[in-house]
N, C-alpha and C. Protein backbone atom coordinates (compact mmCIF):
# COMPACT_ATOMS: atom_id res chain seq x y z
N UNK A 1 71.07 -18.94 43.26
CA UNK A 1 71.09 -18.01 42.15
C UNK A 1 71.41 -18.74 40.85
N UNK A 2 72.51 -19.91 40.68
CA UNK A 2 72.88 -20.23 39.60
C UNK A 2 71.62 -21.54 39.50
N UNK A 3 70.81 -21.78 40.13
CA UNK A 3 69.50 -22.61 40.11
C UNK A 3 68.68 -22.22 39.20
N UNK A 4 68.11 -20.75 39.58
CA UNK A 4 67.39 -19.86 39.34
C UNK A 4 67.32 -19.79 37.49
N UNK A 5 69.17 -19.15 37.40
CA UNK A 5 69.70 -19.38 35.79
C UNK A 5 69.43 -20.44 35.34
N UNK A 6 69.64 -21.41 35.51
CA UNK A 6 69.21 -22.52 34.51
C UNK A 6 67.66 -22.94 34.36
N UNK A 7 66.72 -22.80 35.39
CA UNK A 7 65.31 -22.80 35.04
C UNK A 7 65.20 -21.56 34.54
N UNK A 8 65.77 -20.09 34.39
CA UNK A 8 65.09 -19.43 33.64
C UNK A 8 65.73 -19.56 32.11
N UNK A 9 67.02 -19.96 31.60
CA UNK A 9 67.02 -20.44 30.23
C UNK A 9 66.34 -21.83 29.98
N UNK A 10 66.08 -22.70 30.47
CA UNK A 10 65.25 -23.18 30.46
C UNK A 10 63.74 -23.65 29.64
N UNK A 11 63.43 -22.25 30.53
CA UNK A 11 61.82 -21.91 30.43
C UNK A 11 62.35 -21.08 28.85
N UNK A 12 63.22 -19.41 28.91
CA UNK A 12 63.18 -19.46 28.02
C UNK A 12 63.60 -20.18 25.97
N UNK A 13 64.45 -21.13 26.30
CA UNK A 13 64.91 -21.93 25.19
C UNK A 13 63.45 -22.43 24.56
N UNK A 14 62.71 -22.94 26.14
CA UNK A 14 61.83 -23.70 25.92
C UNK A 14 60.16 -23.17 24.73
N UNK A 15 60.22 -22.11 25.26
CA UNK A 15 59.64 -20.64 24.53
C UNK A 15 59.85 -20.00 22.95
N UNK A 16 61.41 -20.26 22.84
CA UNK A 16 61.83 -19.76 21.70
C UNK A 16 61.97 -21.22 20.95
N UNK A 17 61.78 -22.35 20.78
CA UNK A 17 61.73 -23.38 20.24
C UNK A 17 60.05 -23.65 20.10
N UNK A 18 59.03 -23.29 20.96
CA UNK A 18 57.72 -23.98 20.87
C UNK A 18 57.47 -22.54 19.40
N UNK A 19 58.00 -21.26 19.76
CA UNK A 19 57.39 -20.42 18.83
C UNK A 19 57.96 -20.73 17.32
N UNK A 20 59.06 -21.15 17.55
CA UNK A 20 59.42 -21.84 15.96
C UNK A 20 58.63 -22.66 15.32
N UNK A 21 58.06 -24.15 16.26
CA UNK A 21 57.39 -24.97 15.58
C UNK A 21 56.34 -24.49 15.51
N UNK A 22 55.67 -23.49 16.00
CA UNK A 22 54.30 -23.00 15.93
C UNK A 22 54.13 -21.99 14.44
N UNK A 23 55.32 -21.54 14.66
CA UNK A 23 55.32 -20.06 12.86
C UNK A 23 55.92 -21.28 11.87
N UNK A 24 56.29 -23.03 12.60
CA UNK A 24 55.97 -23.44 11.11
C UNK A 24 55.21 -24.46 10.90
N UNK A 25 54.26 -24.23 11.95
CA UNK A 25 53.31 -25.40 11.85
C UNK A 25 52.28 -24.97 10.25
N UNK A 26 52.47 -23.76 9.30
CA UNK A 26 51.64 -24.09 8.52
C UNK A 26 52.68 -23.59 7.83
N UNK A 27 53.11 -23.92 6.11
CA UNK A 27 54.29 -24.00 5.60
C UNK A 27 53.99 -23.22 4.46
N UNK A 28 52.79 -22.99 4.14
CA UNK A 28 51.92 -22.28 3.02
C UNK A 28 51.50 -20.67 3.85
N UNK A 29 52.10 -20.32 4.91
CA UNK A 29 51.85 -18.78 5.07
C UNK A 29 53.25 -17.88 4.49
N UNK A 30 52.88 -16.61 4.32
CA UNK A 30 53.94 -15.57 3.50
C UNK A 30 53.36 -15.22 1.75
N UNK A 31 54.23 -14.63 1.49
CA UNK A 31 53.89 -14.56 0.05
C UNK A 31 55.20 -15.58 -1.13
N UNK A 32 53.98 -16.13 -2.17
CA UNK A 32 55.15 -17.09 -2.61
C UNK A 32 54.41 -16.26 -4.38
N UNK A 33 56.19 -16.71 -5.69
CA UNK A 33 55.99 -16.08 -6.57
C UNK A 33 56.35 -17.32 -7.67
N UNK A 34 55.69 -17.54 -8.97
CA UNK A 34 55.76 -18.48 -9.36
C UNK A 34 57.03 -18.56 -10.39
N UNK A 35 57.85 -19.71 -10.39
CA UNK A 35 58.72 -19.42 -11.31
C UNK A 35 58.39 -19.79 -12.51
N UNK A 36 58.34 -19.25 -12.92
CA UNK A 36 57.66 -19.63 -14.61
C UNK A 36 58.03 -20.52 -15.67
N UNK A 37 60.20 -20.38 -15.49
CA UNK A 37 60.69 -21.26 -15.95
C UNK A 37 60.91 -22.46 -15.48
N UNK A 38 60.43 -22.79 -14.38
CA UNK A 38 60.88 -24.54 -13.49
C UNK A 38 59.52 -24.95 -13.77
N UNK A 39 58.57 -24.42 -14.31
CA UNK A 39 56.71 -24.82 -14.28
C UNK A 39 56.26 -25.35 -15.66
N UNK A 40 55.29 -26.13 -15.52
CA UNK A 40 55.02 -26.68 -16.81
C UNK A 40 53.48 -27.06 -16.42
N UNK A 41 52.86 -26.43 -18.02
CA UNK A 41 51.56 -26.23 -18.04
C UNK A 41 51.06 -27.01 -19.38
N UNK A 42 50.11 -27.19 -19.18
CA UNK A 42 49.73 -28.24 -20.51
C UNK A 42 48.02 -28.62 -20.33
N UNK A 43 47.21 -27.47 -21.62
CA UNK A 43 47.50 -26.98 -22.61
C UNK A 43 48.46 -25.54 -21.95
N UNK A 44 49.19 -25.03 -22.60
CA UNK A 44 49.53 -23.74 -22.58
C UNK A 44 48.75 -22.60 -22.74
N UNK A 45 49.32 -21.39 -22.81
CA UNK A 45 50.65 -21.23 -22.73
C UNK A 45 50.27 -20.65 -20.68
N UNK A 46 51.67 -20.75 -19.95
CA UNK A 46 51.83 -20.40 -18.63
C UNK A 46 51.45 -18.90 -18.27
N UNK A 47 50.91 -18.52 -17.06
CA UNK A 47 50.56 -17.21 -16.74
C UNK A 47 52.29 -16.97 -17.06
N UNK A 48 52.23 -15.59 -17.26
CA UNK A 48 53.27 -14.51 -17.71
C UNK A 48 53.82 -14.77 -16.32
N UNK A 49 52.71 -14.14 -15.06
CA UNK A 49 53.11 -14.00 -13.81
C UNK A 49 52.28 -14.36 -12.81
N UNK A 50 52.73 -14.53 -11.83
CA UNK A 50 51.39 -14.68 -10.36
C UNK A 50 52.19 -14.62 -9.13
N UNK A 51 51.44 -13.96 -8.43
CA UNK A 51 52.40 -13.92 -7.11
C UNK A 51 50.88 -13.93 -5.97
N UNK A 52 51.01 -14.68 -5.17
CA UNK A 52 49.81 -15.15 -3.92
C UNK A 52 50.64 -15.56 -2.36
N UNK A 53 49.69 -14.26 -2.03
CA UNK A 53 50.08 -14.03 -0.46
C UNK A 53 49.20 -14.84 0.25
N UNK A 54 49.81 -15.67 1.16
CA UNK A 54 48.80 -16.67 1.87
C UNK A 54 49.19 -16.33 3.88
N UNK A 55 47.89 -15.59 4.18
CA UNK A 55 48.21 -15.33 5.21
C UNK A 55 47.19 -15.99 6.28
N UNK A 56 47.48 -16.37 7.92
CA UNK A 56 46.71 -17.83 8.66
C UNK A 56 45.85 -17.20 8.79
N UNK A 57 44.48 -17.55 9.42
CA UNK A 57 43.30 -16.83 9.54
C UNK A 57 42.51 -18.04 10.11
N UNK A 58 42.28 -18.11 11.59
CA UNK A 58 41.93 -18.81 12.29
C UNK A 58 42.29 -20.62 12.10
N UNK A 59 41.39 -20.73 11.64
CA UNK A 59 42.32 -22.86 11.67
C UNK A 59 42.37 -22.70 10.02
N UNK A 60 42.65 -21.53 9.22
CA UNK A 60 42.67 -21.70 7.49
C UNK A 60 43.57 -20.82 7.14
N UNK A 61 43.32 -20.30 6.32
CA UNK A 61 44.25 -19.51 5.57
C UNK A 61 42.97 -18.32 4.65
N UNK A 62 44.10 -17.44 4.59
CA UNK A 62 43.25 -16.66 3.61
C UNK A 62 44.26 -16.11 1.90
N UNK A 63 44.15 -16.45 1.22
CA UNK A 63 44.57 -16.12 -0.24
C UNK A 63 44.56 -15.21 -0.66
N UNK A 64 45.30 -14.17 -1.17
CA UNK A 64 45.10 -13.53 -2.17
C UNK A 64 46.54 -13.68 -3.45
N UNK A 65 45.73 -13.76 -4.81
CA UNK A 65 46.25 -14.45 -5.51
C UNK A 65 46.31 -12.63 -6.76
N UNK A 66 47.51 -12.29 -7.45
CA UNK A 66 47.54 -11.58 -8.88
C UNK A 66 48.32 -11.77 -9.49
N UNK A 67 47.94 -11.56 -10.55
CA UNK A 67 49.22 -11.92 -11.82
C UNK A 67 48.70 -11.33 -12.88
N UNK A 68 49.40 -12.25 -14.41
CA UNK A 68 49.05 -11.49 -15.78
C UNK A 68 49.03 -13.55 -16.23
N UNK A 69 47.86 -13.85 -16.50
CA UNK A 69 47.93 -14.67 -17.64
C UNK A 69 48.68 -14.83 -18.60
N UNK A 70 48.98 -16.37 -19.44
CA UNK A 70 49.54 -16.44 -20.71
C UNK A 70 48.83 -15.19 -22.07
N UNK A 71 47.28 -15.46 -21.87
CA UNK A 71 46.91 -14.32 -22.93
C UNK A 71 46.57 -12.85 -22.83
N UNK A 72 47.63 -12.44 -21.41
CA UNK A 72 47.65 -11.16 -21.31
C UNK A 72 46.47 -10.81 -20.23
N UNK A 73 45.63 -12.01 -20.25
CA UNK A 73 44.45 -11.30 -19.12
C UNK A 73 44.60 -10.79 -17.40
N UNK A 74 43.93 -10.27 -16.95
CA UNK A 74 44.18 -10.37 -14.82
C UNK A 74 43.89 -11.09 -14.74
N UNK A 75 44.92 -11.70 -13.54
CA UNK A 75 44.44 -13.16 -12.48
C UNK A 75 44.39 -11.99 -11.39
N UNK A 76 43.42 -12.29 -10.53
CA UNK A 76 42.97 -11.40 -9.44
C UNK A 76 42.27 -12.23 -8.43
N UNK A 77 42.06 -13.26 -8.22
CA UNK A 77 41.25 -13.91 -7.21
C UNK A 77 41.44 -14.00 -5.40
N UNK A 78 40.89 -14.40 -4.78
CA UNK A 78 41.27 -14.51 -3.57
C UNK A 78 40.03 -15.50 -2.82
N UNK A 79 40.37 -16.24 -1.29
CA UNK A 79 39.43 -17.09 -0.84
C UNK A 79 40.16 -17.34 0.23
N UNK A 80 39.12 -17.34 1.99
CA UNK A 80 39.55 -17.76 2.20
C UNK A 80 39.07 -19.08 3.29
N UNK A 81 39.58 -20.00 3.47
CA UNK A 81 39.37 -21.26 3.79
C UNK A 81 39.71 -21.98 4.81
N UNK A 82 38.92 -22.93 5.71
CA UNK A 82 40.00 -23.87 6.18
C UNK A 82 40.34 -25.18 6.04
N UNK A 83 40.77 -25.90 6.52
CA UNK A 83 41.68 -27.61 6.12
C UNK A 83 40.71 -28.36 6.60
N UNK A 84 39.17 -28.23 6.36
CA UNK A 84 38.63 -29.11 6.40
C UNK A 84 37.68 -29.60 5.60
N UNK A 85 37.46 -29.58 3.95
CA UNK A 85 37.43 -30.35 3.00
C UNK A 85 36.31 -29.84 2.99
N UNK A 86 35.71 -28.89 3.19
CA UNK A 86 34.18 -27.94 2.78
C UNK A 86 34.64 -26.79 2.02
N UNK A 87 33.66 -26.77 0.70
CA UNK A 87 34.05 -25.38 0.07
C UNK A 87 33.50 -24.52 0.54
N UNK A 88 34.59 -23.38 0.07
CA UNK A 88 34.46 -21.83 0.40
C UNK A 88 34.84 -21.06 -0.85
N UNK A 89 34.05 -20.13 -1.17
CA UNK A 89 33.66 -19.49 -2.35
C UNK A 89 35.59 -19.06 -2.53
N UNK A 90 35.56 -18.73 -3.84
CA UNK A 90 36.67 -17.94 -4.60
C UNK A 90 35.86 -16.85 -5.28
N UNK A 91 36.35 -15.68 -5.13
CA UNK A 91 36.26 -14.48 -5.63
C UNK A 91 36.95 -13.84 -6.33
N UNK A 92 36.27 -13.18 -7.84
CA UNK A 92 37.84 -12.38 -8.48
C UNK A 92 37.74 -13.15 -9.97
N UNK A 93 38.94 -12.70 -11.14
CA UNK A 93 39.26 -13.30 -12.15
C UNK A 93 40.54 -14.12 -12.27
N UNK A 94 40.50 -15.58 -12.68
CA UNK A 94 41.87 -15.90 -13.17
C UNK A 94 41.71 -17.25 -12.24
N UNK A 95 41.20 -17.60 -11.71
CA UNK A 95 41.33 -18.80 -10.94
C UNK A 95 41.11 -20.13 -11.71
N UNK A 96 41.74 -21.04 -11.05
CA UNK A 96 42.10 -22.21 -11.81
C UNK A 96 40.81 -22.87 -12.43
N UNK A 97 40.96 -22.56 -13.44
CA UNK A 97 39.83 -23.77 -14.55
C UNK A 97 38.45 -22.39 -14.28
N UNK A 98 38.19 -21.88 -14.17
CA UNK A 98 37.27 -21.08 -13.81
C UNK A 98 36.44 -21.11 -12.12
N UNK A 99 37.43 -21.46 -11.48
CA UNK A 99 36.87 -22.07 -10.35
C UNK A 99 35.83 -20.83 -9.54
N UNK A 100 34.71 -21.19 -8.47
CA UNK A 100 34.25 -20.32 -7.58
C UNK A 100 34.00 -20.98 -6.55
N UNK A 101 34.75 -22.36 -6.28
CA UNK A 101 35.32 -22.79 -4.76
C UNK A 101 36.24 -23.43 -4.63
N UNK A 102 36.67 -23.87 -2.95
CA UNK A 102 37.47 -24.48 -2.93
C UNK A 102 37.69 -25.00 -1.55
N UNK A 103 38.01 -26.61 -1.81
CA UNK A 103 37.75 -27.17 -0.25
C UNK A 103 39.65 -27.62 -0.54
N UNK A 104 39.92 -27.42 0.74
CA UNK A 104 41.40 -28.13 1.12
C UNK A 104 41.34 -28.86 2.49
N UNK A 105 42.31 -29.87 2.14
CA UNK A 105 42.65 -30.32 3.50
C UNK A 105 44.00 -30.71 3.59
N UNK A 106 44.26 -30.71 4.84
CA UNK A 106 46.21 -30.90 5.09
C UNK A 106 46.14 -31.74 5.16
N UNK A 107 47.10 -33.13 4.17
CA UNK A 107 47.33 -34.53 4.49
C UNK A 107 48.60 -34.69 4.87
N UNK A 108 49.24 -34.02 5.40
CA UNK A 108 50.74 -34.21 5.91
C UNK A 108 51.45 -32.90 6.32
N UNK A 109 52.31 -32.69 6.96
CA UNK A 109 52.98 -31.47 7.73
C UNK A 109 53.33 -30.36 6.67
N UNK A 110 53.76 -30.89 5.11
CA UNK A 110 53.70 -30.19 4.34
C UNK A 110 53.43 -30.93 2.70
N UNK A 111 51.98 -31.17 3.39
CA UNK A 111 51.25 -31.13 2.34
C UNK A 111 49.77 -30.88 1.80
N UNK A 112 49.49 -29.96 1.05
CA UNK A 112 47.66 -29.73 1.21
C UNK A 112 47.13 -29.92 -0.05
N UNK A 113 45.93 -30.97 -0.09
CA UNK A 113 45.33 -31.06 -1.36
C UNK A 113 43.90 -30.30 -1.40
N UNK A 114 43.93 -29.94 -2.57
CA UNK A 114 42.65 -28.68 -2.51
C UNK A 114 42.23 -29.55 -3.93
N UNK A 115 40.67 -29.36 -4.16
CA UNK A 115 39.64 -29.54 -5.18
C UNK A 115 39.07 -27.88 -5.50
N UNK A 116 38.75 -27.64 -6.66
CA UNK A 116 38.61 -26.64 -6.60
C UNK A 116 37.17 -27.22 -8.00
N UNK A 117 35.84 -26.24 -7.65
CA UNK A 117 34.90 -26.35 -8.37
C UNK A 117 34.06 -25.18 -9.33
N UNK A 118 33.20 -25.20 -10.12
CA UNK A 118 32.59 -24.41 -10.84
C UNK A 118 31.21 -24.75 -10.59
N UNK A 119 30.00 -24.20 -10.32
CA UNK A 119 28.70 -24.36 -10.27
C UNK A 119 28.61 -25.87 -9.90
N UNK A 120 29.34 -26.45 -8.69
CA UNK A 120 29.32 -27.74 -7.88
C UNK A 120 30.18 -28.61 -8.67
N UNK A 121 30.47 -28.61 -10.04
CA UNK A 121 31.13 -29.34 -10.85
C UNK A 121 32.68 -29.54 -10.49
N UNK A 122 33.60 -30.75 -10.28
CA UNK A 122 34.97 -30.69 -10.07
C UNK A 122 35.65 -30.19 -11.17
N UNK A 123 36.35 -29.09 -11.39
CA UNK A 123 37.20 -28.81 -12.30
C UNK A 123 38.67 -29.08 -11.70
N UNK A 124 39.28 -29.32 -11.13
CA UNK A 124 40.89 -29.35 -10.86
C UNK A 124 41.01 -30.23 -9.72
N UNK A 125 41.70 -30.64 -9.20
CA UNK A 125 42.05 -31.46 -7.88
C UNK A 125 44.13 -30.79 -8.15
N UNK A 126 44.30 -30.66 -6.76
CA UNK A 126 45.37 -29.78 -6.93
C UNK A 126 46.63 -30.22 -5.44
N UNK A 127 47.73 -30.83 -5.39
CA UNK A 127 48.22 -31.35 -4.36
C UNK A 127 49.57 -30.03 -4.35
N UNK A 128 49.93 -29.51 -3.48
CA UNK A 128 50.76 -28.72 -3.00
C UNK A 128 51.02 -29.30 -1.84
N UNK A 129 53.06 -29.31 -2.22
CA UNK A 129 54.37 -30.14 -1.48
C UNK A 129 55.37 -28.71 -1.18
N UNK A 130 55.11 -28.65 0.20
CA UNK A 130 55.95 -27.80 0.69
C UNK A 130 57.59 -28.38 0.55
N UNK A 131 58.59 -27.76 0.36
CA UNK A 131 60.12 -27.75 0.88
C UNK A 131 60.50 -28.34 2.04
N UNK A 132 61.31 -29.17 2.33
CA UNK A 132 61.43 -29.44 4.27
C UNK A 132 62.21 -27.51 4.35
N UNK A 133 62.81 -27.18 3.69
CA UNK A 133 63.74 -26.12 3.83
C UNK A 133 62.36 -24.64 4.17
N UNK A 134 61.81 -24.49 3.32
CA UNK A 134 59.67 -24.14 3.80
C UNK A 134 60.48 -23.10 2.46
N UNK A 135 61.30 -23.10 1.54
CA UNK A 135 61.64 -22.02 0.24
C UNK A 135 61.48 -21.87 -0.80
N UNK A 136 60.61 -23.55 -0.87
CA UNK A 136 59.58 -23.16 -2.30
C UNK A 136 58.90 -24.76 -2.06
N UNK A 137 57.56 -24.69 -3.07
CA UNK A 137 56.28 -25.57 -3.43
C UNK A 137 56.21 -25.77 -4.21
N UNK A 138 55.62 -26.95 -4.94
CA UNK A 138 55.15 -27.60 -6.14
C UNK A 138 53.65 -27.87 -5.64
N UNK A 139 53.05 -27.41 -6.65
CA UNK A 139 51.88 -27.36 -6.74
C UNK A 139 51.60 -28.15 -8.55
N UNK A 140 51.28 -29.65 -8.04
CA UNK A 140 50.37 -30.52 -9.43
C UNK A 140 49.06 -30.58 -9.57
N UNK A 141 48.63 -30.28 -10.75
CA UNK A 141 46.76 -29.83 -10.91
C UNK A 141 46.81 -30.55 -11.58
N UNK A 142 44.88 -31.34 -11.87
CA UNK A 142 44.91 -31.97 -13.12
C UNK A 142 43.63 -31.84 -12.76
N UNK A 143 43.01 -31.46 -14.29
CA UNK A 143 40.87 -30.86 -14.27
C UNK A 143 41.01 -30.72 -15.85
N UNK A 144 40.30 -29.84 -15.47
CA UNK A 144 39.33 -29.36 -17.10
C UNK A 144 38.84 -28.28 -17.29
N UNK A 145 39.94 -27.49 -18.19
CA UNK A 145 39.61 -26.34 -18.37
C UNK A 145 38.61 -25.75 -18.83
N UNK A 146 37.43 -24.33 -19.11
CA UNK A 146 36.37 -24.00 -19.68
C UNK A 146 35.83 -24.28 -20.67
N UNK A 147 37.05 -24.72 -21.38
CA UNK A 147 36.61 -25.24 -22.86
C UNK A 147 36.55 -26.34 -22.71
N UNK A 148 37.06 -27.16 -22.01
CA UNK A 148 36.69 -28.69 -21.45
C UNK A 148 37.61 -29.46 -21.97
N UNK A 149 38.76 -28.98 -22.12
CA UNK A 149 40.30 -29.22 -22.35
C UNK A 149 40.73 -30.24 -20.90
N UNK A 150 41.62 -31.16 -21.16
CA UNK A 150 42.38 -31.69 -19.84
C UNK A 150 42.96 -30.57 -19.60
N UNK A 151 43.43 -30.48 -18.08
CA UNK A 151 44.51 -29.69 -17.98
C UNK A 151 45.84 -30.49 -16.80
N UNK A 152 46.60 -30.59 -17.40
CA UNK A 152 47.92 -30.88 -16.53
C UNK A 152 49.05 -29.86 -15.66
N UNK A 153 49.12 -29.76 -14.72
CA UNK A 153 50.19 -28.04 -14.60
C UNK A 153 50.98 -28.82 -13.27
N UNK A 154 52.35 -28.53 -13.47
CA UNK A 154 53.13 -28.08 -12.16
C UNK A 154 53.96 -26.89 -11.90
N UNK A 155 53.75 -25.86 -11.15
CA UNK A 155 53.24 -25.11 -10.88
C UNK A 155 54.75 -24.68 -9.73
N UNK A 156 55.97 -24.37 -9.99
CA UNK A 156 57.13 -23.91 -8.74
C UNK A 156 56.75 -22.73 -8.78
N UNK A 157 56.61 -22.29 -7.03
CA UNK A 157 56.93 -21.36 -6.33
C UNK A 157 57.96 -20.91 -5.57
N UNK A 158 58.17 -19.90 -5.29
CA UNK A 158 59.53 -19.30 -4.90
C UNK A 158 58.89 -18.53 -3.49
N UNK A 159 59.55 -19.19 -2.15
CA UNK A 159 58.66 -17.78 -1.47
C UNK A 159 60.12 -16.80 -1.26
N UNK A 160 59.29 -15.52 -1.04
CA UNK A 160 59.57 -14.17 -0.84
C UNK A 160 60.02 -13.92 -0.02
């Protein structure tokens, strides 16, 4: 009987540890909100707000991204993708540089670099650094905005 007990904590420890590393094998799911004051954008001025729910969706993720722009406009976009460096359309207003794709791939446990394009053209290349703690991201961009401006941004998130 006391055999029995220890292969069945065991088995279950063994269970409740594989499901941990598994809900954090991707570090970019949940909803995360940007802090506006730890972020720095250049040209300016910073969205007001943005908040993007990133939920798994087979070997990718799926996005949905809203907020309020620096000049008052909707950010509304969404896409969704997986980590293997082929674009997949973006849909919606407000996306980075005017983007309408976006290929990512995971180069480290918590880290994913995404390119993001306009009519095949590269506008942004974009590296997002998860937390070891998984409680917030930095996200560094650097492209060219519509007007054909550089653009520089880092980008703290807060998740929810």
């Amino acid at each position: 009987m006391k055999r029995l007990f220890v292969i069945a904590t065991v088995i279950a420890l063994t269970l409740a540890v594989s499901g941990l590393l598994l809900a954090q094998s991707n570090p970019s799911i949940g909803t995360w909100k940007l802090n506006v004051a730890k972020s720095k954008y250049s040209p300016g001025p910073p969205p007001k707000s943005q908040t993007g729910i990133y939920e798994e969706v087979g070997n990718g993720v799926k996005v949905t991204v809203e907020g309020v722009a620096g000049d008052g406009s909707k950010i509304a976009y969404s896409y969704t993708a997986n980590y293997d460096g082929k674009d997949y359309p973006v849909t919606g207003t407000g996306a980075p540089n005017g983007a309408d794709t976006i290929a990512m791939k995971r180069v480290g446990a918590n880290t994913i670099d995404a390119t993001f394009k306009k009519a095949g053209k590269l506008v942004s290349t974009n590296r997002a650094v998860y937390s070891h703690d998984g409680k917030s991201r930095t996200i560094t961009s650097k492209g060219t905005n519509v007007s054909g401006q550089p653009t520089n941004t880092v980008g703290v998130y807060d998740k929810q």
